[in-house]
C-alpha atoms as a PDB file:
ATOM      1  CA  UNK A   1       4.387 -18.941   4.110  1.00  0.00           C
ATOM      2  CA  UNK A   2       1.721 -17.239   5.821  1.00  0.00           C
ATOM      3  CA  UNK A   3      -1.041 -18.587   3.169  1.00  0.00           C
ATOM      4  CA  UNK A   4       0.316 -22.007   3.007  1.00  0.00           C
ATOM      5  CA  UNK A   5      -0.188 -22.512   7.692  1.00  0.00           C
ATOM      6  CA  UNK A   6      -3.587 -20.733   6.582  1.00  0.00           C
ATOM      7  CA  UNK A   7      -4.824 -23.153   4.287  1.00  0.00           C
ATOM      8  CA  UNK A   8      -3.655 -25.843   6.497  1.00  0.00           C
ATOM      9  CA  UNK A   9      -5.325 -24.898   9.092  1.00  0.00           C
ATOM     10  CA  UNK A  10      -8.814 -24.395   7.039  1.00  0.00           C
ATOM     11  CA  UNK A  11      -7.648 -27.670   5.833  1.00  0.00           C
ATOM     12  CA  UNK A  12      -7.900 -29.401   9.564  1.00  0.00           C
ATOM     13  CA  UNK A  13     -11.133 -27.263  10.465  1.00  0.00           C
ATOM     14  CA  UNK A  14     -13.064 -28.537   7.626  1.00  0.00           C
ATOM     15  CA  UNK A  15     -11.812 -32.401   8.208  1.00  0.00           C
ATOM     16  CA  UNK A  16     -12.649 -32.307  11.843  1.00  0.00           C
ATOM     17  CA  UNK A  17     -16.076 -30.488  10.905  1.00  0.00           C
ATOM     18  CA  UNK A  18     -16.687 -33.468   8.471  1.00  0.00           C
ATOM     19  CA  UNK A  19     -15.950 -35.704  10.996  1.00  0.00           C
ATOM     20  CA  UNK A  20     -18.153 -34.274  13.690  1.00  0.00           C
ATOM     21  CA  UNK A  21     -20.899 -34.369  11.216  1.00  0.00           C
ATOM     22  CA  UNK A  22     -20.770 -37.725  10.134  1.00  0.00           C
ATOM     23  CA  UNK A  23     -20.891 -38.901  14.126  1.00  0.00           C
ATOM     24  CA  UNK A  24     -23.516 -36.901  14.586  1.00  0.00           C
ATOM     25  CA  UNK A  25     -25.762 -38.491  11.056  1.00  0.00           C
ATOM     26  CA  UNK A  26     -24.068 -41.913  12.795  1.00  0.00           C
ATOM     27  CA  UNK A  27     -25.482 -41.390  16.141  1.00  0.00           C
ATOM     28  CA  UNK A  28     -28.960 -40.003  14.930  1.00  0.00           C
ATOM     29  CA  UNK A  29     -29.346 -43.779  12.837  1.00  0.00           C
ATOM     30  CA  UNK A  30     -28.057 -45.895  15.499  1.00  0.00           C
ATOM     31  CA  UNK A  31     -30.672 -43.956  18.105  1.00  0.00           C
ATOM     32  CA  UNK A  32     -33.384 -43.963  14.909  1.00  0.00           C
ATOM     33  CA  UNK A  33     -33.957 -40.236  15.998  1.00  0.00           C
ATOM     34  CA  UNK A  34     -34.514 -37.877  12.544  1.00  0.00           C
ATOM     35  CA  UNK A  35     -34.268 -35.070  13.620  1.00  0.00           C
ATOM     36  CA  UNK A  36     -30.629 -35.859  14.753  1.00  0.00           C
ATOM     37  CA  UNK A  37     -30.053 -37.525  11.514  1.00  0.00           C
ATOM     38  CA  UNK A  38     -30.957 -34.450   9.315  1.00  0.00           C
ATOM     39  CA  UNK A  39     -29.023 -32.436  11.381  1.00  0.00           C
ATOM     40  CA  UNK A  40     -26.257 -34.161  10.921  1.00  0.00           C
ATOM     41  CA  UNK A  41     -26.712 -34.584   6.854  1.00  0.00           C
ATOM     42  CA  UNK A  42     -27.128 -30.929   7.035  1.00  0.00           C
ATOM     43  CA  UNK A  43     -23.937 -29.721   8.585  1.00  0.00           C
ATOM     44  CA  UNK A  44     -22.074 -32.427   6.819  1.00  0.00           C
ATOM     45  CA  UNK A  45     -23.250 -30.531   3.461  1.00  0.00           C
ATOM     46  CA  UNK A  46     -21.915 -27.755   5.198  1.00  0.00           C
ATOM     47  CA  UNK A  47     -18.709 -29.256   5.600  1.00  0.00           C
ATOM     48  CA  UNK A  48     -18.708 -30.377   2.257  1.00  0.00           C
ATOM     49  CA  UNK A  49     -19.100 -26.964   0.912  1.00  0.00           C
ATOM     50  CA  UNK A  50     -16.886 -25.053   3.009  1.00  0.00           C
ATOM     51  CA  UNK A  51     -14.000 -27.958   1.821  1.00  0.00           C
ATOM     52  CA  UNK A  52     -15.084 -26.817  -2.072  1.00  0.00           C
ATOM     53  CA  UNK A  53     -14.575 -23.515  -0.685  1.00  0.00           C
ATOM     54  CA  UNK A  54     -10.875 -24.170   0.579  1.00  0.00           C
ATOM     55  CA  UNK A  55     -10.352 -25.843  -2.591  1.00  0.00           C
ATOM     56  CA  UNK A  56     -11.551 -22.852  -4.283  1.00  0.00           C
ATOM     57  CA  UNK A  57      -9.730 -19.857  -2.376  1.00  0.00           C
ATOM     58  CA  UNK A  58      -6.625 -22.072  -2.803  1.00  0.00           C
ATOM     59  CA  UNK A  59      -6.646 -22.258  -6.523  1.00  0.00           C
ATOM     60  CA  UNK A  60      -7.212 -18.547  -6.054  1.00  0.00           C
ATOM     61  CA  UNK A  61      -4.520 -17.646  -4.342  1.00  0.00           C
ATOM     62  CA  UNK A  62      -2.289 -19.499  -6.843  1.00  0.00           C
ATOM     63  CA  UNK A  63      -3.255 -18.122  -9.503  1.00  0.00           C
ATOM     64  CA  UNK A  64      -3.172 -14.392  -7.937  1.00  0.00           C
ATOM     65  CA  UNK A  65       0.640 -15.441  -6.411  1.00  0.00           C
ATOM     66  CA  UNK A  66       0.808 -16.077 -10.118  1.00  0.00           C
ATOM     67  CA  UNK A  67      -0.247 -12.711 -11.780  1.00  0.00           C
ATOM     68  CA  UNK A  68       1.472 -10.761  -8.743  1.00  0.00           C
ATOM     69  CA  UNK A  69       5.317 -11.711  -9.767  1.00  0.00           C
ATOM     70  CA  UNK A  70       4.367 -10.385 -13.396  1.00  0.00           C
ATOM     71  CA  UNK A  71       3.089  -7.213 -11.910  1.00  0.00           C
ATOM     72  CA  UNK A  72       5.570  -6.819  -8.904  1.00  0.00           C
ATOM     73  CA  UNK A  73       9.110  -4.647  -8.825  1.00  0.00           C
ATOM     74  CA  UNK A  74      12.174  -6.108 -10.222  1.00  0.00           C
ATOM     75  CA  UNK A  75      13.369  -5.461  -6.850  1.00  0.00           C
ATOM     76  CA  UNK A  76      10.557  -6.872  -4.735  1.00  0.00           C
ATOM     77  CA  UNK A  77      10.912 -11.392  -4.528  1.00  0.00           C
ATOM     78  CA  UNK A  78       7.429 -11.436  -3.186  1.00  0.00           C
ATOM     79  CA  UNK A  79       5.460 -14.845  -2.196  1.00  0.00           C
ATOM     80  CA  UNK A  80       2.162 -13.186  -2.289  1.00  0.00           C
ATOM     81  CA  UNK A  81      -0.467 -10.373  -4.021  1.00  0.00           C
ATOM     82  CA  UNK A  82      -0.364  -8.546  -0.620  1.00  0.00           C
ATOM     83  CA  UNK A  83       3.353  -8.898  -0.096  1.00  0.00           C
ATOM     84  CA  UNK A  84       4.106  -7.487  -3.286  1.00  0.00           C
ATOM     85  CA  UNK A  85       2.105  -4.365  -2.481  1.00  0.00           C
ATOM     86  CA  UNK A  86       3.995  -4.154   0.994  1.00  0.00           C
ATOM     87  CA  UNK A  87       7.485  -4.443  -0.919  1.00  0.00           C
ATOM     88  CA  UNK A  88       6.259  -1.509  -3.456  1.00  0.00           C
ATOM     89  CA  UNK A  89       5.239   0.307  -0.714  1.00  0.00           C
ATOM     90  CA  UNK A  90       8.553  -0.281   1.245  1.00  0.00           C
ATOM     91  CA  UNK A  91      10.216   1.295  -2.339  1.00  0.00           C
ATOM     92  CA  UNK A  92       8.210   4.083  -2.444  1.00  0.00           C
ATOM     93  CA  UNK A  93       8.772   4.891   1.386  1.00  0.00           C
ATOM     94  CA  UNK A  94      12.561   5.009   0.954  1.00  0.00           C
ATOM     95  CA  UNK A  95      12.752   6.680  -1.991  1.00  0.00           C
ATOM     96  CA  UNK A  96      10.269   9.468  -0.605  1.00  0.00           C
ATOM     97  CA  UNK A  97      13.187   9.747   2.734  1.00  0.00           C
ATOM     98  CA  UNK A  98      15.380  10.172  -0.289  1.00  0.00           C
ATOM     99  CA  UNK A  99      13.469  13.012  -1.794  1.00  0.00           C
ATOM    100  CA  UNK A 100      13.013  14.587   1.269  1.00  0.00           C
ATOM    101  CA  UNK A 101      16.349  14.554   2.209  1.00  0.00           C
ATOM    102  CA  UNK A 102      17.110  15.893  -0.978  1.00  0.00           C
ATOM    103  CA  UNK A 103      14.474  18.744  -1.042  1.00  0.00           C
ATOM    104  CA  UNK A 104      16.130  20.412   2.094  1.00  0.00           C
ATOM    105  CA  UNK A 105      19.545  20.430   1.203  1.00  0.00           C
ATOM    106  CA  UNK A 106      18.336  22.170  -2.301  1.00  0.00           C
ATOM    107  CA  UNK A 107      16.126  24.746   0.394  1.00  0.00           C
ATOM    108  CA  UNK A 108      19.432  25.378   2.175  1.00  0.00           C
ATOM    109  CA  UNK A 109      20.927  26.134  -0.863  1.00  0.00           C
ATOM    110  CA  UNK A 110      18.845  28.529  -1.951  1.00  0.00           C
ATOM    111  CA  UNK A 111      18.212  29.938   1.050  1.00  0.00           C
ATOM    112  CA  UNK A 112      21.920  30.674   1.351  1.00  0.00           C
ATOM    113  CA  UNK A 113      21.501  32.430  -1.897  1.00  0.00           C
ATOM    114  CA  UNK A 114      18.344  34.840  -0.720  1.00  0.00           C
ATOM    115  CA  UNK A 115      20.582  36.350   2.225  1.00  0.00           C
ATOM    116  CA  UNK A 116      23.215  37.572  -0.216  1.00  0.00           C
ATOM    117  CA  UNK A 117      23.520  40.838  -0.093  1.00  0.00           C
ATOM    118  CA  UNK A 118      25.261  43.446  -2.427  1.00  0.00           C
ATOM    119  CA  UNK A 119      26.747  46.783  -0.681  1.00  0.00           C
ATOM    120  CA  UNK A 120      27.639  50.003  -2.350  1.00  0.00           C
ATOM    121  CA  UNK A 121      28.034  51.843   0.786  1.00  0.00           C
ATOM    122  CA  UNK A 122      24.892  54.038   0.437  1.00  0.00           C
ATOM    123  CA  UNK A 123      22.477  51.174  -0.868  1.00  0.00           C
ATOM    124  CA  UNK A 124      22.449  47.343  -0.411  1.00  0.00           C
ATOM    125  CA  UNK A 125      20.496  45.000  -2.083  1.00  0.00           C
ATOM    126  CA  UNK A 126      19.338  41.572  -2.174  1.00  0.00           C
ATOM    127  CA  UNK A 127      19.192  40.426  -6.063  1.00  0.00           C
ATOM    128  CA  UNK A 128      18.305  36.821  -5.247  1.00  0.00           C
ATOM    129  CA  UNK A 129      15.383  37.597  -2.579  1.00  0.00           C
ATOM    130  CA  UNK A 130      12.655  36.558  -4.799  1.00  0.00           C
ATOM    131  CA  UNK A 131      14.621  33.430  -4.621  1.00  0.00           C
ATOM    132  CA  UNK A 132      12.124  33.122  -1.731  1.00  0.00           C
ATOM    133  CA  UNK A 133       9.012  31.864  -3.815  1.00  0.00           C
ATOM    134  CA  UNK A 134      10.955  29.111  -5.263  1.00  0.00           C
ATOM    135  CA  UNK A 135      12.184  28.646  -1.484  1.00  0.00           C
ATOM    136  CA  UNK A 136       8.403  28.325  -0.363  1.00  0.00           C
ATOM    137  CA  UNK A 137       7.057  25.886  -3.219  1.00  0.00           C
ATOM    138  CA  UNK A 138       9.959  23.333  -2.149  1.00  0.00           C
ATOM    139  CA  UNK A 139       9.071  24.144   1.606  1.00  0.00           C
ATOM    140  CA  UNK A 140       5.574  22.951   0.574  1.00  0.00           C
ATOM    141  CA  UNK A 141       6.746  19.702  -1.214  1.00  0.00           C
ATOM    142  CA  UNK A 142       8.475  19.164   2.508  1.00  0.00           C
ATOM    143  CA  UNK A 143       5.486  18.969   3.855  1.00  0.00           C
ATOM    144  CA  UNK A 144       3.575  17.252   1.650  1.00  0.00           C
ATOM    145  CA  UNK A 145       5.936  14.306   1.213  1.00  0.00           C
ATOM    146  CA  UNK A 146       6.204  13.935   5.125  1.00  0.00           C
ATOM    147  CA  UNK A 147       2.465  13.363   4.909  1.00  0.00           C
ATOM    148  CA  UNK A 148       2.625  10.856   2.171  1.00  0.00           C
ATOM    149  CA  UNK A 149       5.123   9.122   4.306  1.00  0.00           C
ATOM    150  CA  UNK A 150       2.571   9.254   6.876  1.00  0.00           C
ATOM    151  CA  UNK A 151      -0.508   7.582   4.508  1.00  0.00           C
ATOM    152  CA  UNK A 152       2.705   4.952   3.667  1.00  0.00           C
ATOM    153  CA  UNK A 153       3.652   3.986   7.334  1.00  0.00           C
ATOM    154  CA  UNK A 154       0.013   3.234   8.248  1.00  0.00           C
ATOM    155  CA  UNK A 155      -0.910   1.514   4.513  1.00  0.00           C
ATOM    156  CA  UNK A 156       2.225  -0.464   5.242  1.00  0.00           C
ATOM    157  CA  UNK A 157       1.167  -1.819   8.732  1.00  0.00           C
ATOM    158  CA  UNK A 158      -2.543  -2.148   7.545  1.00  0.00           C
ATOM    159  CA  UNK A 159      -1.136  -4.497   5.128  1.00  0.00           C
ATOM    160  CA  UNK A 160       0.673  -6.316   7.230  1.00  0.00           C
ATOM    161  CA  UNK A 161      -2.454  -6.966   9.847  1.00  0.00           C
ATOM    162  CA  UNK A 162      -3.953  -8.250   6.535  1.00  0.00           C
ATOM    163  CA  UNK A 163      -1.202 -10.364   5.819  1.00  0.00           C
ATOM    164  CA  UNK A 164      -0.854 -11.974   9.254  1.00  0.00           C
ATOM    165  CA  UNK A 165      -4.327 -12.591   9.950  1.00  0.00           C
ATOM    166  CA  UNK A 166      -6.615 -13.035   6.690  1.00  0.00           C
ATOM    167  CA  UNK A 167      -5.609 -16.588   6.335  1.00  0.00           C
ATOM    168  CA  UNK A 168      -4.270 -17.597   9.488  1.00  0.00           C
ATOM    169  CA  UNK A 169      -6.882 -16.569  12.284  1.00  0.00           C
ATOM    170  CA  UNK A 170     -10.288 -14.512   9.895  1.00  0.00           C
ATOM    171  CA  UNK A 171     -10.496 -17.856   7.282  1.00  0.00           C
ATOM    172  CA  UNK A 172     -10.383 -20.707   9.788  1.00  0.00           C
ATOM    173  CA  UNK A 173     -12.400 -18.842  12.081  1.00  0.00           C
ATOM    174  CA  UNK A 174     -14.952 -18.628   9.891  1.00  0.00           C
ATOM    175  CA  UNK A 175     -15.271 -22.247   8.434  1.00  0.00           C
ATOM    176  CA  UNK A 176     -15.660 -23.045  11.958  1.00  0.00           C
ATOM    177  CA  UNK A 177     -18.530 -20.891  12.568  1.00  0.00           C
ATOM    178  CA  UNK A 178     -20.027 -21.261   9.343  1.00  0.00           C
ATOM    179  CA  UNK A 179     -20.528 -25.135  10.090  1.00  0.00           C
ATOM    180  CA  UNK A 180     -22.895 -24.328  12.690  1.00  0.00           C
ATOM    181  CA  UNK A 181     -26.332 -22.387  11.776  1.00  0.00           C
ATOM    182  CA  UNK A 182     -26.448 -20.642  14.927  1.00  0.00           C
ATOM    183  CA  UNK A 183     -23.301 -18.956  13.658  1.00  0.00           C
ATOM    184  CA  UNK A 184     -23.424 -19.418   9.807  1.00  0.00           C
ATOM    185  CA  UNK A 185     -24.004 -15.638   9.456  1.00  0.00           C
ATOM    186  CA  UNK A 186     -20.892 -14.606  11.037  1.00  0.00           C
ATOM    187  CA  UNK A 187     -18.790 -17.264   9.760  1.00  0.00           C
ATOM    188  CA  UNK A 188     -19.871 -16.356   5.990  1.00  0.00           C
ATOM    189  CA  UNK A 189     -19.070 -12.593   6.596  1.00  0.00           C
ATOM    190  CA  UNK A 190     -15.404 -13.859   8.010  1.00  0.00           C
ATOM    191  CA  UNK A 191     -15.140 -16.197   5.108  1.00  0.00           C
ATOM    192  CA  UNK A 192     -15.268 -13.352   2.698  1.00  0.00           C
ATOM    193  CA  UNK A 193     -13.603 -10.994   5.030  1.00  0.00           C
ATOM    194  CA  UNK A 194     -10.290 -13.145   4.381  1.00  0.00           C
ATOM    195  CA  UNK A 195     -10.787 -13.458   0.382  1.00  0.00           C
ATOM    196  CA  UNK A 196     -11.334  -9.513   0.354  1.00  0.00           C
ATOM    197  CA  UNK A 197      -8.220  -8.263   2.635  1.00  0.00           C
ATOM    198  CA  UNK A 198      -5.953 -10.734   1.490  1.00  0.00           C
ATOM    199  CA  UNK A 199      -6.818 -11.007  -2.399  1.00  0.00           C
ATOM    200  CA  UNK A 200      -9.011  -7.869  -3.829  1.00  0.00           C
ATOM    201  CA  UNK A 201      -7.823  -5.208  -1.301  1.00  0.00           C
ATOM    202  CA  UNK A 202      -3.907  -5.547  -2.691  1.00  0.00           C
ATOM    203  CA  UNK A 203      -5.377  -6.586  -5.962  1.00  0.00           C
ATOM    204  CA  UNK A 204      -6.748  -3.393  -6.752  1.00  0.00           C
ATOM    205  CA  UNK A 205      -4.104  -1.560  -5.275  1.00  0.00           C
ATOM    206  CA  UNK A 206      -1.728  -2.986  -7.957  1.00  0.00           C
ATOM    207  CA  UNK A 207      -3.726  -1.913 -10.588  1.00  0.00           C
ATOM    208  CA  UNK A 208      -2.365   1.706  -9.871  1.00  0.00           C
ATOM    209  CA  UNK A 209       0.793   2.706 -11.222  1.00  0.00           C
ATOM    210  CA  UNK A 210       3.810   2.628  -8.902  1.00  0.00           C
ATOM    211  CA  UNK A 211       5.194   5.985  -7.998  1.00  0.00           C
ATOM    212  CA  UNK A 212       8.805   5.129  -8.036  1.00  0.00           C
ATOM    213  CA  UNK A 213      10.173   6.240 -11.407  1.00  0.00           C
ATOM    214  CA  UNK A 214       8.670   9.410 -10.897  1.00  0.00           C
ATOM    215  CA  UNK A 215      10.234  10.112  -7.744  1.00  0.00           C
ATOM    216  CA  UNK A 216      13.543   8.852  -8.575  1.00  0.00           C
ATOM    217  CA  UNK A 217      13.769  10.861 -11.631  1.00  0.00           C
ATOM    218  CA  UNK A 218      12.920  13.575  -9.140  1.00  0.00           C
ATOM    219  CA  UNK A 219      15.211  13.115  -6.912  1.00  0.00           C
ATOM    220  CA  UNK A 220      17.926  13.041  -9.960  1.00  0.00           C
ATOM    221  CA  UNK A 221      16.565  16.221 -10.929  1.00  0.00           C
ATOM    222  CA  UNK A 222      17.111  17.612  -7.266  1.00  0.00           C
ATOM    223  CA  UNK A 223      20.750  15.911  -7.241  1.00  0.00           C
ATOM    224  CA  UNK A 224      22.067  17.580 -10.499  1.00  0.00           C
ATOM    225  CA  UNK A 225      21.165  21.548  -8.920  1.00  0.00           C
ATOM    226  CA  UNK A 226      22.685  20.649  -5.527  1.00  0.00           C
ATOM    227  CA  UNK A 227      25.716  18.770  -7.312  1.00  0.00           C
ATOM    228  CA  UNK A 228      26.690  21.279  -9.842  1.00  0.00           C
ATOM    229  CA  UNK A 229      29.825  23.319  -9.199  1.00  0.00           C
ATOM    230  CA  UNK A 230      28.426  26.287 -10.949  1.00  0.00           C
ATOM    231  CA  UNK A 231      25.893  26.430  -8.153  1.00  0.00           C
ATOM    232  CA  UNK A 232      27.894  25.815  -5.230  1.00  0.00           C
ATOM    233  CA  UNK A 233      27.746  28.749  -3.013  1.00  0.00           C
ATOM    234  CA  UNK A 234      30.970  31.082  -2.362  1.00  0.00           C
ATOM    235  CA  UNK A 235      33.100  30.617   0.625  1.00  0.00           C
ATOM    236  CA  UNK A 236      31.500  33.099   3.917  1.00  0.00           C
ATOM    237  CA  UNK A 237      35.242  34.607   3.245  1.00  0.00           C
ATOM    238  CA  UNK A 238      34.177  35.873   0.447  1.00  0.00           C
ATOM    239  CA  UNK A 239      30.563  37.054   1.305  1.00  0.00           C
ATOM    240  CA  UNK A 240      31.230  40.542   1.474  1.00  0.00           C
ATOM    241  CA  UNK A 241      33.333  40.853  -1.935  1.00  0.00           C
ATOM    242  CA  UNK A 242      30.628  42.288  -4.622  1.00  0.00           C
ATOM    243  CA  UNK A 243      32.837  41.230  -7.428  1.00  0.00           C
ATOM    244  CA  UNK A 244      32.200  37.556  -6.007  1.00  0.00           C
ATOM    245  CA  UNK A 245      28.961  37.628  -5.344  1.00  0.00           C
ATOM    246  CA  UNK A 246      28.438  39.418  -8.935  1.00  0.00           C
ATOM    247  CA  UNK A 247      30.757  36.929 -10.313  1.00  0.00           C
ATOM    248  CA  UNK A 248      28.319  34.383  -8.994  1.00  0.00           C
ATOM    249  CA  UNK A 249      24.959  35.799 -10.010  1.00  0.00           C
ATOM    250  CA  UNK A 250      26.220  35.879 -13.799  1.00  0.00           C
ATOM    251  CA  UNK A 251      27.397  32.606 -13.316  1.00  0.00           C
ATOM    252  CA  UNK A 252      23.972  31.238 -12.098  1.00  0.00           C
ATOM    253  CA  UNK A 253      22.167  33.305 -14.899  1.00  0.00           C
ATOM    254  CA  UNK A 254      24.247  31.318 -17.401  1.00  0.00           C
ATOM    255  CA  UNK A 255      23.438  28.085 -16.303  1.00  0.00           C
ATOM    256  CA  UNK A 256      19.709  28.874 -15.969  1.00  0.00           C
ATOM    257  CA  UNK A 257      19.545  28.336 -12.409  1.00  0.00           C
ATOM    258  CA  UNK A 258      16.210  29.355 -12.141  1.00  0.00           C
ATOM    259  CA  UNK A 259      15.384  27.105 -15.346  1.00  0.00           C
ATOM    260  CA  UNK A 260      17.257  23.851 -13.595  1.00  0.00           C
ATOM    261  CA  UNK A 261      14.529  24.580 -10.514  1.00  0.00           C
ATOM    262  CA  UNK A 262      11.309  24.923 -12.784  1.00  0.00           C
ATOM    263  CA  UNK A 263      12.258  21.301 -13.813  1.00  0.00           C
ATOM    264  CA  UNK A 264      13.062  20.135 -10.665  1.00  0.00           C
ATOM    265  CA  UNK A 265      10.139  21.613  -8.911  1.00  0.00           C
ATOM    266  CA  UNK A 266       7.623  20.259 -11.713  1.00  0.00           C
ATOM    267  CA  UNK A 267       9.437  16.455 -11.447  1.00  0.00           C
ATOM    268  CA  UNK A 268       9.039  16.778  -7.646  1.00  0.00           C
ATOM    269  CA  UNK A 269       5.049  17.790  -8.071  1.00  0.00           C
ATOM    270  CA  UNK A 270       4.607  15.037 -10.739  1.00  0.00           C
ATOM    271  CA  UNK A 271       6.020  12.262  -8.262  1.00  0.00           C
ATOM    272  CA  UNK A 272       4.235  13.515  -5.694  1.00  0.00           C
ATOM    273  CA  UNK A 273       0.694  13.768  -7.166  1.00  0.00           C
ATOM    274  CA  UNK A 274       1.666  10.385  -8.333  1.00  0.00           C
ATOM    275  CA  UNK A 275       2.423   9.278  -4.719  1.00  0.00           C
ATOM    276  CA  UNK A 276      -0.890  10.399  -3.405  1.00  0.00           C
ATOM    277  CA  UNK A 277      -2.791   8.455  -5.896  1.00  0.00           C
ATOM    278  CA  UNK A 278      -0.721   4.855  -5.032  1.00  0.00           C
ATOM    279  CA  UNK A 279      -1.032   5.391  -1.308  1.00  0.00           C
ATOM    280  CA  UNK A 280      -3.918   7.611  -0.802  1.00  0.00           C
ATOM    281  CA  UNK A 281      -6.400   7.048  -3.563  1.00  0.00           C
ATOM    282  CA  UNK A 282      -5.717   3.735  -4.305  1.00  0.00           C
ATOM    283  CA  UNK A 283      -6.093   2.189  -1.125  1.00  0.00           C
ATOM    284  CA  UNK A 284      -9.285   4.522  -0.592  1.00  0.00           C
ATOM    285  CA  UNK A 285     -10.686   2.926  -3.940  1.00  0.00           C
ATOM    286  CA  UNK A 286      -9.467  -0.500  -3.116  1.00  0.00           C
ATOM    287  CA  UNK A 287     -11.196  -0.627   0.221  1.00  0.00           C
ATOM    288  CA  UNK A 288     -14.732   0.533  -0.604  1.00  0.00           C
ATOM    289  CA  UNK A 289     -14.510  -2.485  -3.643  1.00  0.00           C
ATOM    290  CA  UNK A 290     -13.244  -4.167  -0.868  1.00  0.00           C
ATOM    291  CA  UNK A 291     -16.478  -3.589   1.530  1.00  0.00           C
ATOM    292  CA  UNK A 292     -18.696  -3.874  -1.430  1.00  0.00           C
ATOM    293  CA  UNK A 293     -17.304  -7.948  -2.049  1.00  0.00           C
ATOM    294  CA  UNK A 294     -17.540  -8.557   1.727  1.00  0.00           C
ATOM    295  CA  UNK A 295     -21.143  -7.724   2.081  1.00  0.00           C
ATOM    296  CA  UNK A 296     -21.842  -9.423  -1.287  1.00  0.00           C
ATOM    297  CA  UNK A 297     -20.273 -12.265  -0.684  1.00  0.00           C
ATOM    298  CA  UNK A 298     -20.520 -12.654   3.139  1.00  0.00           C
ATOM    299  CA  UNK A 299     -24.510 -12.372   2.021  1.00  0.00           C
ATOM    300  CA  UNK A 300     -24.142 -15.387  -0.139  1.00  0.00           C
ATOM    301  CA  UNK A 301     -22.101 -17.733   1.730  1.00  0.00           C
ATOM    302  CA  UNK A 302     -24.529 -16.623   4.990  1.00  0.00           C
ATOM    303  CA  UNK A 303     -27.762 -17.280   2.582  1.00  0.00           C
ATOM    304  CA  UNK A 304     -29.528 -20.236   2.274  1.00  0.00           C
ATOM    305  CA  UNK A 305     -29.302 -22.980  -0.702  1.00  0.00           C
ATOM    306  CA  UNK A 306     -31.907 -25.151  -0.913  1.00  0.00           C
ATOM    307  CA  UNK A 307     -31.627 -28.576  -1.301  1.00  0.00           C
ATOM    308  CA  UNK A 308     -34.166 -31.662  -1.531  1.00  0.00           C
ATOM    309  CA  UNK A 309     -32.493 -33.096   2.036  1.00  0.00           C
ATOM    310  CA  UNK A 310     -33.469 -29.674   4.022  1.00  0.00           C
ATOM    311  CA  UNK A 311     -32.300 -26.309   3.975  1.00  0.00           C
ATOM    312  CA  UNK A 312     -28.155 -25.720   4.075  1.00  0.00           C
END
């Protein structure tokens, strides 16, 4: 919806600017003043080219609306490039809380299994302590994914400025300024500054893969150690029965414990790396092809074009 009051309103700017020029070429031939009367053909070519230029971003967005639903999640019923990158965004957010969530009920897992102690009266030993680097690489992944959430939260309400303003307040804003030469710099540079944050930053942002299989299959992976009644930890009643705790050591040995947390800890890495690249790197990427447009084409639509009536 947000496009559609945008284009309206470019829509109205570029009638009334139109309108205002042809008074103005009407009033400099009923006063028989030129200089009035090129003025007005001038900014009335103006208009006429920032209408093709509505016309033009219009057909643009269509098509991009177009190409976004084949692209977007089955789960995402978005109206718009930029919306669809919000909704796959949104995913990824919630099913990094999932992961997360996940991740420290497996670290209090097998943290309850480093403090288990065996006593034979003269000795005691911990046979699980080394338990302790695996405890520490999942500790990290913590971390990490509360930072990606971080880099999601802010891409998320970046996006959203984008949304809410590229079309509605940056594109009519600039057809208005753009009519006048006094201002045609600035209006050019907002002209483009609504094509690129509402149709190539998202657009390149979709081009990167979306992290969500990986970190669902990770979180499956996570869900099957803390899950699994062989791995449940023995009642504290128990704690200080060696047979037990023995019992429970040869239990976890036969299961591959150690084997179910390699896979689990190499799924969680792979959907993380795969996290920073959809909403670190690709947004990083996006915007500098972003910047580079806006100065291009903010340089173009500021230029002039020569024409055999004066200069537009």
């Amino acid at each position: 919806m947000t496009e559609i009051v945008g284009i309206n309103i470019a829509v109205l700017v570029v009638t009334i600017s139109i309108i205002l020029s042809g008074i103005i070429l009407g009033l400099g031939r009923a006063i028989s003043i030129k200089r009035i009367e090129l003025f007005g053909v001038e900014e009335l070519i103006q208009s006429i080219i920032n209408a093709a230029l509505v016309g033009g971003i219009f057909v643009i967005i269509e098509v991009a609306q177009t190409i976004s639903k084949e692209m977007t999640l089955s789960s995402c019923s978005a109206e718009s490039m930029i919306s669809a990158v919000s909704c796959s965004f949104q995913a990824a957010s919630g099913s990094l809380n999932a992961l997360s969530g996940e991740i420290i009920k497996l670290s209090l897992l097998i943290g309850n299994y480093q403090s288990i102690v065996l006593n034979f009266n003269i000795l005691e030993i911990q046979p699980l302590q080394n338990l302790s680097l695996v405890s520490n690489l999942f500790s990290a992944n913590l971390i990490f994914s509360n930072i990606l959430l971080i880099f999601l939260d802010f891409n998320l309400m970046l996006l959203n400025f984008f949304e809410q303003n590229a079309l509605f307040l940056f594109l009519p804003l600039g057809l208005v300024l753009r009519s006048f030469f006094a201002t045609r710099k600035i209006g050019g540079f907002l002209i483009a500054l609504s094509i690129g944050l509402y149709l190539f930053y998202p657009a390149f942002i979709m081009a990167f893969p979306t992290p969500e299989p990986e970190l669902l299959n990770a979180t499956e992976a996570i869900i099957l150690i803390t899950n699994n009644s062989n791995y449940i930890v023995p009642p504290i009643v128990d704690m200080n029965d060696n047979y037990v705790i023995a019992q429970k050591i040869d239990q976890l040995s036969q299961n591959d414990f150690t084997g179910d947390l390699t896979i689990a800890h190499s799924k969680t890495s792979l959907a993380l790396s795969k996290t920073m690249l959809s909403c670190v790197f690709a947004p990083l990427f996006s915007f500098i092809i972003t910047i580079i447009f806006i100065k291009g084409f903010g340089d173009i639509l500021s230029g002039p074009i020569s024409f055999s009536l004066g200069v537009v």
